[in-house]
Structures are given as structure tokens and as C-alpha cells.
C-alpha atoms as a PDB file:
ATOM      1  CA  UNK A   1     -15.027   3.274   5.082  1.00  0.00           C
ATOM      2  CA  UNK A   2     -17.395   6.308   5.742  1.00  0.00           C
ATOM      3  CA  UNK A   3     -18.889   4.756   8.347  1.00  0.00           C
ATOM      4  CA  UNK A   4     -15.861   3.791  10.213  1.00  0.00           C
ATOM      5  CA  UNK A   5     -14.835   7.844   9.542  1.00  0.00           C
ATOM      6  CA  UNK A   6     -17.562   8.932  11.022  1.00  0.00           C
ATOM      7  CA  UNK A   7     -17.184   6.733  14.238  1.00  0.00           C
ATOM      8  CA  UNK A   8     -13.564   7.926  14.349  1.00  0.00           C
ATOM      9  CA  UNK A   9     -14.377  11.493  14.297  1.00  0.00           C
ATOM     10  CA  UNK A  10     -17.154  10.875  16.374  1.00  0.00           C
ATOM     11  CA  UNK A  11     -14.570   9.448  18.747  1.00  0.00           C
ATOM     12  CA  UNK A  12     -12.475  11.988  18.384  1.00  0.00           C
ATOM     13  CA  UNK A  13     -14.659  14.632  19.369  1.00  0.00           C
ATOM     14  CA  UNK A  14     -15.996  13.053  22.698  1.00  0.00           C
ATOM     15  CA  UNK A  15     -11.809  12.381  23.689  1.00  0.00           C
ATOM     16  CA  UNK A  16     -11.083  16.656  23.010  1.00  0.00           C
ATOM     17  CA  UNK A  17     -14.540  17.286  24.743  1.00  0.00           C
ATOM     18  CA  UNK A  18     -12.664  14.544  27.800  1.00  0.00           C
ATOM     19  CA  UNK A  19      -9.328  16.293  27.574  1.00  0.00           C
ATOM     20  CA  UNK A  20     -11.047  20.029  28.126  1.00  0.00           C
ATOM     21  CA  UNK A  21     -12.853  18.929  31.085  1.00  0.00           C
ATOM     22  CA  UNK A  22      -9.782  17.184  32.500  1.00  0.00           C
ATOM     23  CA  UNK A  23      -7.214  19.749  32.132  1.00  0.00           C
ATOM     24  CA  UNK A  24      -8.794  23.175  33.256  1.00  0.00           C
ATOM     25  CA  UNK A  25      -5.959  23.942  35.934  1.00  0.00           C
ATOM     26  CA  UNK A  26      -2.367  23.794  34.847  1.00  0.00           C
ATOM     27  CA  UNK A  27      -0.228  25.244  37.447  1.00  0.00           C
ATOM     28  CA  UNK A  28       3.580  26.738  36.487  1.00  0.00           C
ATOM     29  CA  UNK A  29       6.311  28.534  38.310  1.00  0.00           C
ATOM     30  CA  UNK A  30       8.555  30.530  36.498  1.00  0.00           C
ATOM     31  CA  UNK A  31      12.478  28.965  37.448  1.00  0.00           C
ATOM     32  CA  UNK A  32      14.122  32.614  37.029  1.00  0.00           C
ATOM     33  CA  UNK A  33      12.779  35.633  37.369  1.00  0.00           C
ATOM     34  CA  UNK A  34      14.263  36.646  34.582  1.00  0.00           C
ATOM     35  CA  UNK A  35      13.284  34.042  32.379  1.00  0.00           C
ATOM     36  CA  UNK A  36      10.214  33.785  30.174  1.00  0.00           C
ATOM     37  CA  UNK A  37      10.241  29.964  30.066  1.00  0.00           C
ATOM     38  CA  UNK A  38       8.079  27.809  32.677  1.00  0.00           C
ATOM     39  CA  UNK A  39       8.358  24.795  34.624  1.00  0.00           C
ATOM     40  CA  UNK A  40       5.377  22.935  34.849  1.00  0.00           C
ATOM     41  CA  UNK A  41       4.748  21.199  38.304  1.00  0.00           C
ATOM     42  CA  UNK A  42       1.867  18.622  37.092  1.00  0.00           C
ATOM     43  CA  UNK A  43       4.325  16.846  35.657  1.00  0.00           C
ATOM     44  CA  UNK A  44       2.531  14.039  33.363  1.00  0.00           C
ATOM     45  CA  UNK A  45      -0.617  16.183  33.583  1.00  0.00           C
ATOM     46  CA  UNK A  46       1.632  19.233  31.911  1.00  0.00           C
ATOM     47  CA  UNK A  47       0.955  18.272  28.642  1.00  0.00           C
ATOM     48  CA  UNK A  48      -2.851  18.160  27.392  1.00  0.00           C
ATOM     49  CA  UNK A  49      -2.451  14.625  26.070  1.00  0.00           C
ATOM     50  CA  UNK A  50      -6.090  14.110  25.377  1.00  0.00           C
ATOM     51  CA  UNK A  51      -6.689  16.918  23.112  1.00  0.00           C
ATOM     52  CA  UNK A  52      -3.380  15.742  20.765  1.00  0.00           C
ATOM     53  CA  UNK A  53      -4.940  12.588  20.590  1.00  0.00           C
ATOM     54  CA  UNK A  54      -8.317  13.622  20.205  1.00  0.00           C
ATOM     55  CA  UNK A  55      -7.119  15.729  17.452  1.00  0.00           C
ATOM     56  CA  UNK A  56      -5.145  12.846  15.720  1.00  0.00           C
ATOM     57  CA  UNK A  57      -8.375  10.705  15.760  1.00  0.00           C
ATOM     58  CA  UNK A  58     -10.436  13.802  13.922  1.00  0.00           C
ATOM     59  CA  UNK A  59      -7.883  13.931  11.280  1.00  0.00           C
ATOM     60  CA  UNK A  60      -7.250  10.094  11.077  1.00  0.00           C
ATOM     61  CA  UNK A  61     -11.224   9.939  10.738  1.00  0.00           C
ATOM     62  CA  UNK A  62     -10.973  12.863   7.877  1.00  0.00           C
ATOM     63  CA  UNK A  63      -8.251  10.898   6.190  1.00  0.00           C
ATOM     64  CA  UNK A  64     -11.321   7.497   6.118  1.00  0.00           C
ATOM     65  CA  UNK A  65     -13.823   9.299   4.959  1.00  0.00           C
ATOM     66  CA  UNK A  66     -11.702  11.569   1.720  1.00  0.00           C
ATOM     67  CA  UNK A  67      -9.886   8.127   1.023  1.00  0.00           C
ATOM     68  CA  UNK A  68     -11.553   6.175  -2.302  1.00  0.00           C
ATOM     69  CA  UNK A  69     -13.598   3.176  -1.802  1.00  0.00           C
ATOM     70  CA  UNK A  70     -12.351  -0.269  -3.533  1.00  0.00           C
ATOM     71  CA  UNK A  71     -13.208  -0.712  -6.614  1.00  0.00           C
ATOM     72  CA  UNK A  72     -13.479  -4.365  -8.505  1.00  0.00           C
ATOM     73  CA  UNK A  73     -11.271  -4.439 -11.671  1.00  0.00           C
ATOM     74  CA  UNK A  74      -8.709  -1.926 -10.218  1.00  0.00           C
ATOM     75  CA  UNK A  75      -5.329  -2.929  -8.761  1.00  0.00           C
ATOM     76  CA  UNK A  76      -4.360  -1.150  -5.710  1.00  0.00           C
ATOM     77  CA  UNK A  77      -0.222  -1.639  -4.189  1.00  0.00           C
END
């Protein structure tokens, strides 16, 4: 299990490191001038998608390694 934690984090990592160097220019309008809330014309591209699933690799990797190891004579449900 740590080894497969490591390789998830590891994964992780490199996807964020992806998602920063694929989303530097997000471009918005503001719909009303009065408004503080943006519309975001990249549509898809809006959202940073790699960096949320970068980040839920890193914490599914973090979740591996602090998990225990099986132990023989123990009963796990």
C-alpha cells in the first residue's frame, strides 16, 4: 500500500504541475456593469479541472499511505 501511495501522489503532482501549465489564461467578461459576478467565455476550459483532480489524487494517495496494512489473524468488514 505505500508504494501504490507514493505512485498516486506522485501522479498527482505531475497532473497539478499539467493543469498550471494548461490553464494560465482564463478570459471573463463581466455580464452587468453593475454586477460583481463573471461569465466565463472558455467555456469547458473555465474551470481548472486538472488541478481538482490532481488534488483528489494527492489526497487519495495520502489516504494509501496513513491507511493500516493487513494483518494475518485480524478480521477486517
Amino acid at each position: 500500500m505505500n508504494r501504490s501511495g507514493f505512485y498516486i501522489i506522485i501522479a498527482g503532482i505531475a497532473v497539478v504541475v499539467i493543469g498550471i501549465l494548461l490553464f494560465q489564461n482564463l478570459h471573463h467578461i463581466n455580464a452587468v456593469d453593475t454586477n460583481s459576478e463573471t461569465i466565463y467565455i472558455n467555456g469547458l476550459r473555465s474551470f481548472t479541472w486538472p488541478n481538482f483532480i490532481g488534488l483528489v489524487l494527492i489526497m487519495t494517495g495520502l489516504v494509501t499511505l496513513i491507511a493500516p496494512k493487513h494483518e494475518a489473524g485480524h478480521r477486517y468488514y
